[in-house]
N, C-alpha and C. Protein backbone atom coordinates (compact mmCIF):
# COMPACT_ATOMS: atom_id res chain seq x y z
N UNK A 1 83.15 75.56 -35.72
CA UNK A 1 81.79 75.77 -35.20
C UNK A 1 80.91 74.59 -35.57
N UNK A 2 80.98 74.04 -37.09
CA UNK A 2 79.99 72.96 -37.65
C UNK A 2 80.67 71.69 -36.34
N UNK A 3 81.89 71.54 -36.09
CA UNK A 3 82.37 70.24 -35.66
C UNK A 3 81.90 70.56 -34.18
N UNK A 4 81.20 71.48 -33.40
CA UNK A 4 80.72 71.54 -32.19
C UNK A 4 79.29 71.18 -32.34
N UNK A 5 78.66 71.58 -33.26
CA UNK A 5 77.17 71.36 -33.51
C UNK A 5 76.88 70.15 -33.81
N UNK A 6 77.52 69.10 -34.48
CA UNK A 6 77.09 68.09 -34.55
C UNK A 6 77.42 67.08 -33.92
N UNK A 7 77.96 67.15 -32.44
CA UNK A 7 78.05 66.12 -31.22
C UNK A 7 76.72 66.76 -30.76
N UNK A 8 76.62 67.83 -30.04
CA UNK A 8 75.61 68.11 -29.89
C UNK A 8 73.95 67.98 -29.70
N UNK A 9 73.71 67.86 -31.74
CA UNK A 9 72.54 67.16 -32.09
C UNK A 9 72.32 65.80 -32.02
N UNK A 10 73.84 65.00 -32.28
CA UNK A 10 73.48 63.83 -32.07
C UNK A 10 73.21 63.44 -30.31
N UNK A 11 73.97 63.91 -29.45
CA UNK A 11 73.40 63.70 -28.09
C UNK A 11 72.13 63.92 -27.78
N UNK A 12 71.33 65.31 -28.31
CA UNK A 12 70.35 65.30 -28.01
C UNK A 12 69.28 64.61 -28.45
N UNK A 13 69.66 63.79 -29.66
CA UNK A 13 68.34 63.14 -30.48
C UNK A 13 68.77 61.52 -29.54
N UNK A 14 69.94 60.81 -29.07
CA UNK A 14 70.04 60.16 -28.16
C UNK A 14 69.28 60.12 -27.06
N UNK A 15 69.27 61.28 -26.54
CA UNK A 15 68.16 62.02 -25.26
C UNK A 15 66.64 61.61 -25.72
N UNK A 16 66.40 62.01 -26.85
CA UNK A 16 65.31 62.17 -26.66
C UNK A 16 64.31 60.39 -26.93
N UNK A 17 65.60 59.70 -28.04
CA UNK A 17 65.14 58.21 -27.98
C UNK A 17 65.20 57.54 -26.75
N UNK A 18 66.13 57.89 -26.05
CA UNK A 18 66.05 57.46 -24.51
C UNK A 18 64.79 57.08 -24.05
N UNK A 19 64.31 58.67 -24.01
CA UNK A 19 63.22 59.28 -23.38
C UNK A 19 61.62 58.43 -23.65
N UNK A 20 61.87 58.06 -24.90
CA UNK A 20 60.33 57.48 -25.74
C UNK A 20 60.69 56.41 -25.55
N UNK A 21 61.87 55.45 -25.48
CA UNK A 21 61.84 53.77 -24.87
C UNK A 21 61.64 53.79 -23.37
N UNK A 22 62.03 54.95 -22.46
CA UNK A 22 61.38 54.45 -20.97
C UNK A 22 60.29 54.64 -20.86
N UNK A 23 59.15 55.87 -21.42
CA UNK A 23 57.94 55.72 -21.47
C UNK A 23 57.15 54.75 -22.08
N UNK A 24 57.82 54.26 -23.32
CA UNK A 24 57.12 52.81 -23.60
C UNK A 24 57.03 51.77 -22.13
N UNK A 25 58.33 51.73 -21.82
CA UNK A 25 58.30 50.60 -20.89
C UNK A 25 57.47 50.64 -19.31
N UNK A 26 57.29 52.22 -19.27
CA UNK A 26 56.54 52.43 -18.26
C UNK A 26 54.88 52.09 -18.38
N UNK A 27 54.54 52.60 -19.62
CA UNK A 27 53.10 52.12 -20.39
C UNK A 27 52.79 50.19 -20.31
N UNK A 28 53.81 49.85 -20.52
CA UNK A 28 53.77 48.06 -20.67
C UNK A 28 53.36 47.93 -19.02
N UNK A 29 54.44 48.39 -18.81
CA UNK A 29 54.53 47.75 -17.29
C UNK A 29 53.17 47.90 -16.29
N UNK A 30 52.67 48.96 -16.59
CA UNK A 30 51.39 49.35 -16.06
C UNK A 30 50.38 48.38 -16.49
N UNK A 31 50.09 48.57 -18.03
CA UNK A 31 49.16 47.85 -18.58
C UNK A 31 49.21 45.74 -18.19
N UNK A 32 50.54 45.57 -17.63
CA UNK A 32 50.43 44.54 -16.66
C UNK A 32 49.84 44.60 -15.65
N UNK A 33 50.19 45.25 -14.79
CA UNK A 33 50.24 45.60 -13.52
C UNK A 33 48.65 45.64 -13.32
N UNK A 34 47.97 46.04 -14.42
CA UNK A 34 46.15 46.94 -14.60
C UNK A 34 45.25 45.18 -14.96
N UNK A 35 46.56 44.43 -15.60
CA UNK A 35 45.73 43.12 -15.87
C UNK A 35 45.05 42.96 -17.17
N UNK A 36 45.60 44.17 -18.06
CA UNK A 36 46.01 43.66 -19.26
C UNK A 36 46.93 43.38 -20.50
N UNK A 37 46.52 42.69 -21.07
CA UNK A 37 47.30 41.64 -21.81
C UNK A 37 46.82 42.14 -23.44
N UNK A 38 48.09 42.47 -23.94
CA UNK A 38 47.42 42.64 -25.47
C UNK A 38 48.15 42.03 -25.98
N UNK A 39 46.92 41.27 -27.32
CA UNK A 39 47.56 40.25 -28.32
C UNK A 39 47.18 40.49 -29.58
N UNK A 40 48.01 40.04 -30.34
CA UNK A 40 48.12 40.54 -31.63
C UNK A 40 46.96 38.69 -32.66
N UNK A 41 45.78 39.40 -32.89
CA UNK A 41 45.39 38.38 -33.47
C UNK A 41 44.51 38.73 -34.79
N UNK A 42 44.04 38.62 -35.68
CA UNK A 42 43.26 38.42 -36.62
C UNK A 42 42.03 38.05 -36.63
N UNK A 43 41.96 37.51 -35.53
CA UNK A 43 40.32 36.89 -35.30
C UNK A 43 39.98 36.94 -34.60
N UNK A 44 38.47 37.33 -34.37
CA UNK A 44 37.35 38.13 -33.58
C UNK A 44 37.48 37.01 -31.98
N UNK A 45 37.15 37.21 -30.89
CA UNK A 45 37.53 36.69 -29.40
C UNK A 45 35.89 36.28 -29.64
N UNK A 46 35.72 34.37 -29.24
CA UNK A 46 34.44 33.99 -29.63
C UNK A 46 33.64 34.37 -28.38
N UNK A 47 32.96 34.57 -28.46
CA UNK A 47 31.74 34.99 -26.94
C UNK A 47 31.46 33.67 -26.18
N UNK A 48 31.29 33.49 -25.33
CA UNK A 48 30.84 32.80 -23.82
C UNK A 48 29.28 32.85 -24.11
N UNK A 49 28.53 31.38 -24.01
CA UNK A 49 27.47 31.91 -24.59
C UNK A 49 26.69 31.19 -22.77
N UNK A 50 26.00 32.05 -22.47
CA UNK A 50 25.44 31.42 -21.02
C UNK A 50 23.78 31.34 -20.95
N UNK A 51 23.27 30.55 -20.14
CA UNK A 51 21.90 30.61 -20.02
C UNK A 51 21.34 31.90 -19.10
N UNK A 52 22.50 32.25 -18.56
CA UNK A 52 21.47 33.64 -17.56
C UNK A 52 23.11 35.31 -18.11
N UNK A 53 22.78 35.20 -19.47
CA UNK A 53 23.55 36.76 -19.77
C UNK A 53 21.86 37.43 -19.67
N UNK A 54 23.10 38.53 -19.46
CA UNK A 54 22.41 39.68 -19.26
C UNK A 54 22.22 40.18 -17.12
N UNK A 55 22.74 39.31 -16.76
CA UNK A 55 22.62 39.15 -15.31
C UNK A 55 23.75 39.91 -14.96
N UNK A 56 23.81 41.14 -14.42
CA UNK A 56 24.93 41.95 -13.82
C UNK A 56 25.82 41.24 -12.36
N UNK A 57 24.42 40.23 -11.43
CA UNK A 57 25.04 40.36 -10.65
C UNK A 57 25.64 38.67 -10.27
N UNK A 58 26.43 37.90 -11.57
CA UNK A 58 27.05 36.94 -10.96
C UNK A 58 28.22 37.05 -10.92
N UNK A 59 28.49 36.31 -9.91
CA UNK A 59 30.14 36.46 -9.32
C UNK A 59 30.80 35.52 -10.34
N UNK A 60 32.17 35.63 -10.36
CA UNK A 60 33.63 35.33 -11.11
C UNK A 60 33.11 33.41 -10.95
N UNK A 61 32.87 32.96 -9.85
CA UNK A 61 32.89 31.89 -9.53
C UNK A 61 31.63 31.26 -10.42
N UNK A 62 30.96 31.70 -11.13
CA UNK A 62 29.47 30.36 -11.61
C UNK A 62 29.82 29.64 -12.67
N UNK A 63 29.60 28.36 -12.19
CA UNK A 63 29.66 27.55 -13.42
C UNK A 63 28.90 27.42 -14.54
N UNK A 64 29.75 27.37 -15.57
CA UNK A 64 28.87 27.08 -16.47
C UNK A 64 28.89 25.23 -17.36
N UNK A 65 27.50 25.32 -17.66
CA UNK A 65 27.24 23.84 -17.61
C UNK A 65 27.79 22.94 -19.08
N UNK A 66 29.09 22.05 -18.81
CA UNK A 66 29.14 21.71 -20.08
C UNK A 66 28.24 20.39 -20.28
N UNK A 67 28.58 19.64 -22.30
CA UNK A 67 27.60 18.97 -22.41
C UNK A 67 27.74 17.73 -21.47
N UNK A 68 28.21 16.91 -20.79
CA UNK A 68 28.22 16.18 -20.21
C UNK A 68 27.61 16.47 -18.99
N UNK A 69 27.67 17.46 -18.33
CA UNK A 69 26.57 17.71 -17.08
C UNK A 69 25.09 17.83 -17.40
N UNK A 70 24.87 18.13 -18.91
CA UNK A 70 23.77 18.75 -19.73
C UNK A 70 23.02 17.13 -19.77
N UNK A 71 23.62 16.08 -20.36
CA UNK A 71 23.26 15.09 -20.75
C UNK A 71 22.99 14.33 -19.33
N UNK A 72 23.89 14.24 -18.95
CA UNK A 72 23.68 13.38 -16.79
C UNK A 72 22.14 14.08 -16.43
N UNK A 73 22.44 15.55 -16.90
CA UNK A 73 20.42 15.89 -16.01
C UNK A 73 19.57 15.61 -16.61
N UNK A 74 19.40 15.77 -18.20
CA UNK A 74 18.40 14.90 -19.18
C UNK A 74 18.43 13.43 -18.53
N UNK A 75 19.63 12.67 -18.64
CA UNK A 75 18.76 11.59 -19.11
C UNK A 75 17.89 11.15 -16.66
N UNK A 76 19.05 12.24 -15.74
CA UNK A 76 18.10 11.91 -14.81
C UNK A 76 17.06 12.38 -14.73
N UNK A 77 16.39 13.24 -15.26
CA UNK A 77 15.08 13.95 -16.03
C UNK A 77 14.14 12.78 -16.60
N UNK A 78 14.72 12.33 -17.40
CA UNK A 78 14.02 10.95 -18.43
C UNK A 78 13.60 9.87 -17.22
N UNK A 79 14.48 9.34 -16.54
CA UNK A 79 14.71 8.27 -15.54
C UNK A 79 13.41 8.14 -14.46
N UNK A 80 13.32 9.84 -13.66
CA UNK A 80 12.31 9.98 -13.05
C UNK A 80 10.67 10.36 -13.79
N UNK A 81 10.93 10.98 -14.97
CA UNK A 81 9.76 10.60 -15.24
C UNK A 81 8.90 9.69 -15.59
N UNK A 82 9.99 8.47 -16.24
CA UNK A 82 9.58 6.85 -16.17
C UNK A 82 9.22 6.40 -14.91
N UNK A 83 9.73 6.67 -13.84
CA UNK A 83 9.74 6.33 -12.61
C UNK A 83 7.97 6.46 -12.18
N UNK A 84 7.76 7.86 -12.81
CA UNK A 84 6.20 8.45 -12.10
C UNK A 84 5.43 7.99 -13.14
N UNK A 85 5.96 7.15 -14.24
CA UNK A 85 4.78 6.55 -15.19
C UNK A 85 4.49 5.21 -14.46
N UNK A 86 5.64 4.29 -14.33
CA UNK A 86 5.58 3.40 -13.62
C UNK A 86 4.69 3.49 -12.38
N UNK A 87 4.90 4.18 -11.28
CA UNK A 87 4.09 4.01 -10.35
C UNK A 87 2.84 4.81 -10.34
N UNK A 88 2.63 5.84 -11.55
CA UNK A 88 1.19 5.96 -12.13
C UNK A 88 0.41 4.59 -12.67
N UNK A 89 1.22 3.49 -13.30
CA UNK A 89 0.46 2.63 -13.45
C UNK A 89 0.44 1.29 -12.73
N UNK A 90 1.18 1.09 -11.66
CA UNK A 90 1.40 0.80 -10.25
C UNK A 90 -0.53 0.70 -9.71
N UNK A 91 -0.64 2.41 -9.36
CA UNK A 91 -1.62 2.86 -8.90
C UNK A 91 -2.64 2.30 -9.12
N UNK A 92 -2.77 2.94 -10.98
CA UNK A 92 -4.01 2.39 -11.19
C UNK A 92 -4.46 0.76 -11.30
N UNK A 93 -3.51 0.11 -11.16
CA UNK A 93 -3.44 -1.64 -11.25
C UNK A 93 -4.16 -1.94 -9.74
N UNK A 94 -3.90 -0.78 -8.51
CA UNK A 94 -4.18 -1.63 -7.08
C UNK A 94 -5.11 -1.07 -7.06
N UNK A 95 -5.61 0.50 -7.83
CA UNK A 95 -7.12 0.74 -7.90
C UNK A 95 -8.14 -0.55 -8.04
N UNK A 96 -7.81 -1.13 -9.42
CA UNK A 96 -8.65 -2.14 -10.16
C UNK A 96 -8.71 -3.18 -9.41
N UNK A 97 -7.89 -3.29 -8.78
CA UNK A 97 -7.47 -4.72 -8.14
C UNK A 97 -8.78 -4.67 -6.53
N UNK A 98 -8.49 -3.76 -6.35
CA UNK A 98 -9.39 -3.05 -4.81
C UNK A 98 -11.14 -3.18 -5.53
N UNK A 99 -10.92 -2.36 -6.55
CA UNK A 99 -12.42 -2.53 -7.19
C UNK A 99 -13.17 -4.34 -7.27
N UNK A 100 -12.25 -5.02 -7.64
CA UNK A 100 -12.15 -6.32 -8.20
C UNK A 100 -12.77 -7.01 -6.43
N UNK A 101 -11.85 -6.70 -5.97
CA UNK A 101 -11.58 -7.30 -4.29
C UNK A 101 -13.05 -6.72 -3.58
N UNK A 102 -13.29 -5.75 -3.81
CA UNK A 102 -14.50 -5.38 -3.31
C UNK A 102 -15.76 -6.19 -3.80
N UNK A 103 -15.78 -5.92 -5.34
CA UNK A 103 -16.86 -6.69 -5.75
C UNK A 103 -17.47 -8.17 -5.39
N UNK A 104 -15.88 -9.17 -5.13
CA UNK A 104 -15.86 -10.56 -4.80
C UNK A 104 -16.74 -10.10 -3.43
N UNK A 105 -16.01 -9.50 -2.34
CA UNK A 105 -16.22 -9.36 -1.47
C UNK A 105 -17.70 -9.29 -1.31
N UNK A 106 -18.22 -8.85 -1.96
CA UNK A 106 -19.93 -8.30 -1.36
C UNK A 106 -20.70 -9.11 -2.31
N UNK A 107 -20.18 -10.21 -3.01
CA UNK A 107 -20.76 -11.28 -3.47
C UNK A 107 -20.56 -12.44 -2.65
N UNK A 108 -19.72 -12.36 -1.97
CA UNK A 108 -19.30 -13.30 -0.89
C UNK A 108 -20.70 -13.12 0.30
N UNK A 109 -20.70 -11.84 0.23
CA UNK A 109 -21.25 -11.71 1.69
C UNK A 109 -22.55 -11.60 0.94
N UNK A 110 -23.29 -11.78 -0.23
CA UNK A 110 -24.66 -11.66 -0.51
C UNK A 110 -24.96 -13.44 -0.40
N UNK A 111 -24.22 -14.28 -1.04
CA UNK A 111 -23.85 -15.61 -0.57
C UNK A 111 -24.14 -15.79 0.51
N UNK A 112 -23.28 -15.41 1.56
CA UNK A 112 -23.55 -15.81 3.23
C UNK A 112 -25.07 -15.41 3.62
N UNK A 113 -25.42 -14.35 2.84
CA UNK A 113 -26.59 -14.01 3.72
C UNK A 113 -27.56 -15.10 2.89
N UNK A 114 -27.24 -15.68 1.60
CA UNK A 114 -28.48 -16.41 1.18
C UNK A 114 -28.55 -17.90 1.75
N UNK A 115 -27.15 -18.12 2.13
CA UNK A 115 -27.02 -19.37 2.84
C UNK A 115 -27.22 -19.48 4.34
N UNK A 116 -26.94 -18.72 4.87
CA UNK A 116 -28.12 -18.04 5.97
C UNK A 116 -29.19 -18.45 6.28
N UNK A 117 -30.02 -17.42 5.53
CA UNK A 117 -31.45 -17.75 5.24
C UNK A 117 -31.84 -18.62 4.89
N UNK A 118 -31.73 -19.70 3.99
CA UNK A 118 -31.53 -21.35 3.44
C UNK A 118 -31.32 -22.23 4.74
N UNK A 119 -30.75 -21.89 4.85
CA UNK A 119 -30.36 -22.48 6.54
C UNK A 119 -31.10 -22.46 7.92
N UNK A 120 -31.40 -21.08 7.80
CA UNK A 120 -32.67 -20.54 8.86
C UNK A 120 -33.91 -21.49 8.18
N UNK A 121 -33.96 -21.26 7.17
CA UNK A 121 -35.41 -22.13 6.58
C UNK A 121 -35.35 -23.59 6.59
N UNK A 122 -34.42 -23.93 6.72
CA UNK A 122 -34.27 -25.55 6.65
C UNK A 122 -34.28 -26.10 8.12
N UNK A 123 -33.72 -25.10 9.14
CA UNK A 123 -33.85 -25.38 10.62
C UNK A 123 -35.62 -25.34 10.92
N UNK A 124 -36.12 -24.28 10.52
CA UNK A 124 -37.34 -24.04 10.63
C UNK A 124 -38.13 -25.13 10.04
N UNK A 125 -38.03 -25.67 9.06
CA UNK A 125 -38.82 -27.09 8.81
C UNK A 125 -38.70 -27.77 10.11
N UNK A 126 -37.09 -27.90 9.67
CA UNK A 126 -36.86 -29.16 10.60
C UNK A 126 -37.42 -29.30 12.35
N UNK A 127 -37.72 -28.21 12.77
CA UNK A 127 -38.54 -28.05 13.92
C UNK A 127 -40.02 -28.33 13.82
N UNK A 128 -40.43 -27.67 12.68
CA UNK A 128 -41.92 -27.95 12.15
C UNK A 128 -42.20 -29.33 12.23
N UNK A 129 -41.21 -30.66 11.57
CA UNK A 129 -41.19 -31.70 11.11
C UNK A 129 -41.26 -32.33 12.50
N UNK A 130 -40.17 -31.96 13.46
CA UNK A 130 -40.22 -32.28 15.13
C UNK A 130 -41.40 -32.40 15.85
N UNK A 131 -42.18 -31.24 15.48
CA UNK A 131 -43.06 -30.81 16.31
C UNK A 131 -44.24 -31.69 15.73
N UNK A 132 -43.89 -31.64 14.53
CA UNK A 132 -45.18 -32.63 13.89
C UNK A 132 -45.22 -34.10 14.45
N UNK A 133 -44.05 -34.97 14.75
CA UNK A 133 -43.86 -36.14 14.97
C UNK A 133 -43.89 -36.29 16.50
N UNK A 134 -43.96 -35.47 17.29
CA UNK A 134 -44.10 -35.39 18.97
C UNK A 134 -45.92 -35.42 18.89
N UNK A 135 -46.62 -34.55 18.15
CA UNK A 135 -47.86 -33.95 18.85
C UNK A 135 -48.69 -35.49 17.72
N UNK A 136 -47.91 -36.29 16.65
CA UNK A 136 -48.34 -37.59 16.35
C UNK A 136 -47.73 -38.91 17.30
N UNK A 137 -46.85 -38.64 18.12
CA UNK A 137 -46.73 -39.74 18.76
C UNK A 137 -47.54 -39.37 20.52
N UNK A 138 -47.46 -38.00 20.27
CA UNK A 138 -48.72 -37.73 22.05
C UNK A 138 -50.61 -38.24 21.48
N UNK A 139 -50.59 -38.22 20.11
CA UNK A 139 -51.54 -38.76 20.08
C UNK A 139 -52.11 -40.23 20.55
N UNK A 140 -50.73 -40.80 19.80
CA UNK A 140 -50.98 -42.53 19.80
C UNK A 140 -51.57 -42.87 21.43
N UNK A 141 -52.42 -43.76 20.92
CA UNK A 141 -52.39 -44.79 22.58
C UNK A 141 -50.45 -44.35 22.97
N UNK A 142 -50.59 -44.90 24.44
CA UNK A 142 -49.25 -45.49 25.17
C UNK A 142 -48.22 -46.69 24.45
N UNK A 143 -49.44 -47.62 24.71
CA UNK A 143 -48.77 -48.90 24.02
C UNK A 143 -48.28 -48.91 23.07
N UNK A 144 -48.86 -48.59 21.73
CA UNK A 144 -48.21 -48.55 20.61
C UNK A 144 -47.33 -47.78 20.41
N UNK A 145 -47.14 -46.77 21.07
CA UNK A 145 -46.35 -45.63 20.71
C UNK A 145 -45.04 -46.36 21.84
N UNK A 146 -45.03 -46.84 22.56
CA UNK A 146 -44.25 -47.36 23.46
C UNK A 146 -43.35 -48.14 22.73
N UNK A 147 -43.93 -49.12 21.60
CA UNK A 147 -43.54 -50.22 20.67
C UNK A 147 -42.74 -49.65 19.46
N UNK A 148 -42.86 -48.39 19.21
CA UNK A 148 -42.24 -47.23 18.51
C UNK A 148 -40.80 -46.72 19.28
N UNK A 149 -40.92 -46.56 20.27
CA UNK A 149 -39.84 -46.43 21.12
C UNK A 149 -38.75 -46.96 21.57
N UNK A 150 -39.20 -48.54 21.51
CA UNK A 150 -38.68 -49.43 21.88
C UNK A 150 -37.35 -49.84 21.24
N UNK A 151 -37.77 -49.36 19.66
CA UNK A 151 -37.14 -49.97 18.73
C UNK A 151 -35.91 -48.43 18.23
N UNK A 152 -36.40 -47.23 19.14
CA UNK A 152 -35.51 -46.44 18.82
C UNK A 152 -34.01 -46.39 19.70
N UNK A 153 -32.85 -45.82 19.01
CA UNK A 153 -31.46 -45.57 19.79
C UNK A 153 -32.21 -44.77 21.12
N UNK A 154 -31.99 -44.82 22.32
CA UNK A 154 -31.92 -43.99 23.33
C UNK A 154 -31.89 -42.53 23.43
N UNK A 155 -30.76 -41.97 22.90
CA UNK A 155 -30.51 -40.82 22.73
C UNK A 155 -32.08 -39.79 21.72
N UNK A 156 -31.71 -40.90 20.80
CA UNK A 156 -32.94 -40.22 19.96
C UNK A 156 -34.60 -40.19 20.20
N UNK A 157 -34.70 -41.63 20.70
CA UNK A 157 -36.04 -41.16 21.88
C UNK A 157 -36.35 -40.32 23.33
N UNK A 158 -34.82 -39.90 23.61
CA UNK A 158 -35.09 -38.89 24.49
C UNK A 158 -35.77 -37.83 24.09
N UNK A 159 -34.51 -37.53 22.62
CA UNK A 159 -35.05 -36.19 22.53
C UNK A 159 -37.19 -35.90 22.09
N UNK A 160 -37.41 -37.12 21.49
CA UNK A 160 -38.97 -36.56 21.16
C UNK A 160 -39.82 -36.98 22.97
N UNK A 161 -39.29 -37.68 23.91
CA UNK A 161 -40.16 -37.72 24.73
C UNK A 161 -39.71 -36.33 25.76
N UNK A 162 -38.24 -35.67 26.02
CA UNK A 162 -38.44 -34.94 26.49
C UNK A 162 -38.87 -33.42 26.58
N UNK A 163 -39.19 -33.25 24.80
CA UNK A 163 -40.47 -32.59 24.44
C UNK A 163 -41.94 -32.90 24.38
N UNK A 164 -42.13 -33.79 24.98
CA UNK A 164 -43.68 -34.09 25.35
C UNK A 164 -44.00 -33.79 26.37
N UNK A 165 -45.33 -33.61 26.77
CA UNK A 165 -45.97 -33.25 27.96
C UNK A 165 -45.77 -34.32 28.81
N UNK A 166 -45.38 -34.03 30.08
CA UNK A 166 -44.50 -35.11 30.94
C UNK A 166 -45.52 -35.86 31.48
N UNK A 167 -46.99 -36.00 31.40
CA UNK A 167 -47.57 -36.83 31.45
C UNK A 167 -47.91 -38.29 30.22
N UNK A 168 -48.16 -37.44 29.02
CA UNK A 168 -48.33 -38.05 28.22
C UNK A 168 -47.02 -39.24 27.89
N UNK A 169 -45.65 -38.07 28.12
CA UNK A 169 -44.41 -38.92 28.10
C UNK A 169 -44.48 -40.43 29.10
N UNK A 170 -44.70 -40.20 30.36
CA UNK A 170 -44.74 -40.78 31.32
C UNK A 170 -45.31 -42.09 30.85
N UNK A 171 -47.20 -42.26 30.77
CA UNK A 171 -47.25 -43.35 30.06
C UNK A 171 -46.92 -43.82 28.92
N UNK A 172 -46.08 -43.52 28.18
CA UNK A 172 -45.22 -44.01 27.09
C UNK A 172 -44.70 -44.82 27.75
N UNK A 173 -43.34 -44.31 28.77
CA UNK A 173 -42.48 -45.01 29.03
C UNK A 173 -42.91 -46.23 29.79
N UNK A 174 -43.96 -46.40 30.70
CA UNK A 174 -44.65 -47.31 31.26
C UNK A 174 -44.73 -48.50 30.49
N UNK A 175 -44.96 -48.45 29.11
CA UNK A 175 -45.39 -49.24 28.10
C UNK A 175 -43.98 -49.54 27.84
N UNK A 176 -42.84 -49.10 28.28
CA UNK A 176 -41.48 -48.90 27.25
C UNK A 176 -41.13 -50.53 28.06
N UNK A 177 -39.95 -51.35 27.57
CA UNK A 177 -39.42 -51.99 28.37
C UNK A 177 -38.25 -51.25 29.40
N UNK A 178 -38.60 -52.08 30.58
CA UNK A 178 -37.22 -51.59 31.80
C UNK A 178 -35.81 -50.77 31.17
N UNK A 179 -35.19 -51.88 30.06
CA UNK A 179 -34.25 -51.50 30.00
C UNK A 179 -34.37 -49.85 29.39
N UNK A 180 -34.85 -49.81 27.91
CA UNK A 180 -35.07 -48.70 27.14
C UNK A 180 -35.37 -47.26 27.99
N UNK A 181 -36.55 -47.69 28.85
CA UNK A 181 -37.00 -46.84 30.12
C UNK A 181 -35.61 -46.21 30.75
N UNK A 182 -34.60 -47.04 31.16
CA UNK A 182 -33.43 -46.56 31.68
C UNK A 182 -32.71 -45.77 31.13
N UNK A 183 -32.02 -46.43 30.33
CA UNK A 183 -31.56 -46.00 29.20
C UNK A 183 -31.77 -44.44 29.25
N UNK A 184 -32.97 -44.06 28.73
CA UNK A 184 -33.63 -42.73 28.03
C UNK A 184 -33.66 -42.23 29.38
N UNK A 185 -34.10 -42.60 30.41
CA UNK A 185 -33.68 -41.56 31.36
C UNK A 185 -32.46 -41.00 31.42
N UNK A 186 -31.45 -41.81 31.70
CA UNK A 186 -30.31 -41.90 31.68
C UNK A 186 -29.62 -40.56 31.07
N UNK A 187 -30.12 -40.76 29.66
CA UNK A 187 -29.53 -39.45 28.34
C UNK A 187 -30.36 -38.31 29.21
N UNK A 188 -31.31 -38.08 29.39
CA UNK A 188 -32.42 -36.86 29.87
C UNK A 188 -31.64 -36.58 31.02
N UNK A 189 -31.41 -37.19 31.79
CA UNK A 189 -30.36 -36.48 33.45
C UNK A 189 -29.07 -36.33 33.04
N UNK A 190 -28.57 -36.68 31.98
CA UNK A 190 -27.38 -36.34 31.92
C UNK A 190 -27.02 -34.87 31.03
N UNK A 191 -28.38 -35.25 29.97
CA UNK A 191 -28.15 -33.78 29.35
C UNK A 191 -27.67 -32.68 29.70
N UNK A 192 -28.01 -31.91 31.07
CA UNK A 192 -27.14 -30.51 31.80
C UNK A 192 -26.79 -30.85 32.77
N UNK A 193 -26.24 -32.01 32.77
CA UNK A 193 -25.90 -32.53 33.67
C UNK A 193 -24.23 -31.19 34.15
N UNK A 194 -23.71 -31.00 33.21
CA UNK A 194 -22.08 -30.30 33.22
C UNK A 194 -22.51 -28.74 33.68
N UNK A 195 -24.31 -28.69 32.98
CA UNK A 195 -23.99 -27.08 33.99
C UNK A 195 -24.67 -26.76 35.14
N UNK A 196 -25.41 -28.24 35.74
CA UNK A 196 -25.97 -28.52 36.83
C UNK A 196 -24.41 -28.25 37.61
N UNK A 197 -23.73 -29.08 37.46
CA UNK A 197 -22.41 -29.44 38.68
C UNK A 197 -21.84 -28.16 38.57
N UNK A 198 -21.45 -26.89 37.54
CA UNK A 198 -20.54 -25.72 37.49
C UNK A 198 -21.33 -25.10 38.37
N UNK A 199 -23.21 -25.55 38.50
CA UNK A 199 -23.54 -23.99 39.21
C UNK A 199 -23.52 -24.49 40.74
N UNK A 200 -23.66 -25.98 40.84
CA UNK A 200 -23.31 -26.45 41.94
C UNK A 200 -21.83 -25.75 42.92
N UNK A 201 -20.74 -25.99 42.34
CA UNK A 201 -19.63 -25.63 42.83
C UNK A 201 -19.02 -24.07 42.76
């Protein structure tokens, strides 16, 4: 009876180790299959440290930034803000420069207007001075004033006799010699003479 009982027990305790190594292997195989992986370690799994935790909704795909991408945006960070110092002081250089340019400018033009006026006043003598030396030579006798004439360039005794009263002029020239007489006509008809002939044609 004992020599039947103990094939028996030993088959069945066979059975039953069977039994607990295929369920192990069914447990592994799953816990693959599920996508995990267990490892036997001693030390704590270090954390992922990110600028946006706590965010439920990023996908598998976001990068995270190591130091070399960290340092490339600093220093293009640094780069452009030199950039906007530079042409902040760019700016203010063509400000000053415009200020500068202006100022010349309207010293220039306070100049023109005084040289201008200097000018206007110096023409204005110089007509005064004209007018003075015509209404002293319409005084003179003929003769003498003729003898005054005589001795002037042509051109330039035109101009004071053909501001005289064309009588007074007249006996001047009477007194003048032939040639001089010619002469000074001569300059006097020719004077518009160029816009006599344009209105002619």
């Amino acid at each position: 009876m004992k020599s039947r009982i103990l094939p028996i027990i030993a088959v069945s305790f066979g059975l039953v180790t069977a039994l607990q190594l295929t369920n192990l292997s069914f447990a592994s195989a799953k816990n693959k299959a599920d996508g995990i992986v267990e490892t036997k370690t001693d030390k704590p799994a270090k954390p992922v440290l990110s600028d946006v935790s706590g965010d439920e909704n990023l996908s598998e795909d976001a990068i995270c930034l190591t130091s070399t991408m960290a340092d490339a945006i600093l220093a293009e960070k640094d780069r452009i803000e030199k950039q906007k110092i530079s042409l902040n002081e760019r700016e203010t250089a063509l400000e000053a420069l415009e200020v500068k340019l202006s100022a010349q400018l309207e010293n220039i033009q306070t100049t023109k207007s005084s040289v201008e006026a200097q000018l206007a006043r110096m023409e204005a003598v110089a007509s005064e001075d004209l007018d003075h030396l015509i209404s002293m030579y319409s005084t003179m006798k003929p003769k003498k004033a003729a003898e005054i004439f005589d001795s002037m360039a042509p051109a330039f005794a035109a101009g004071f006799l053909r501001d005289m009263n064309s009588a007074k002029a007249g006996l001047i020239m009477s007194e003048m010699s032939a040639k001089q007489s010619y002469e000074i006509s001569l300059v006097i008809a020719n004077r518009n003479a160029a816009i006599r002939n344009a209105s002619n044609n």
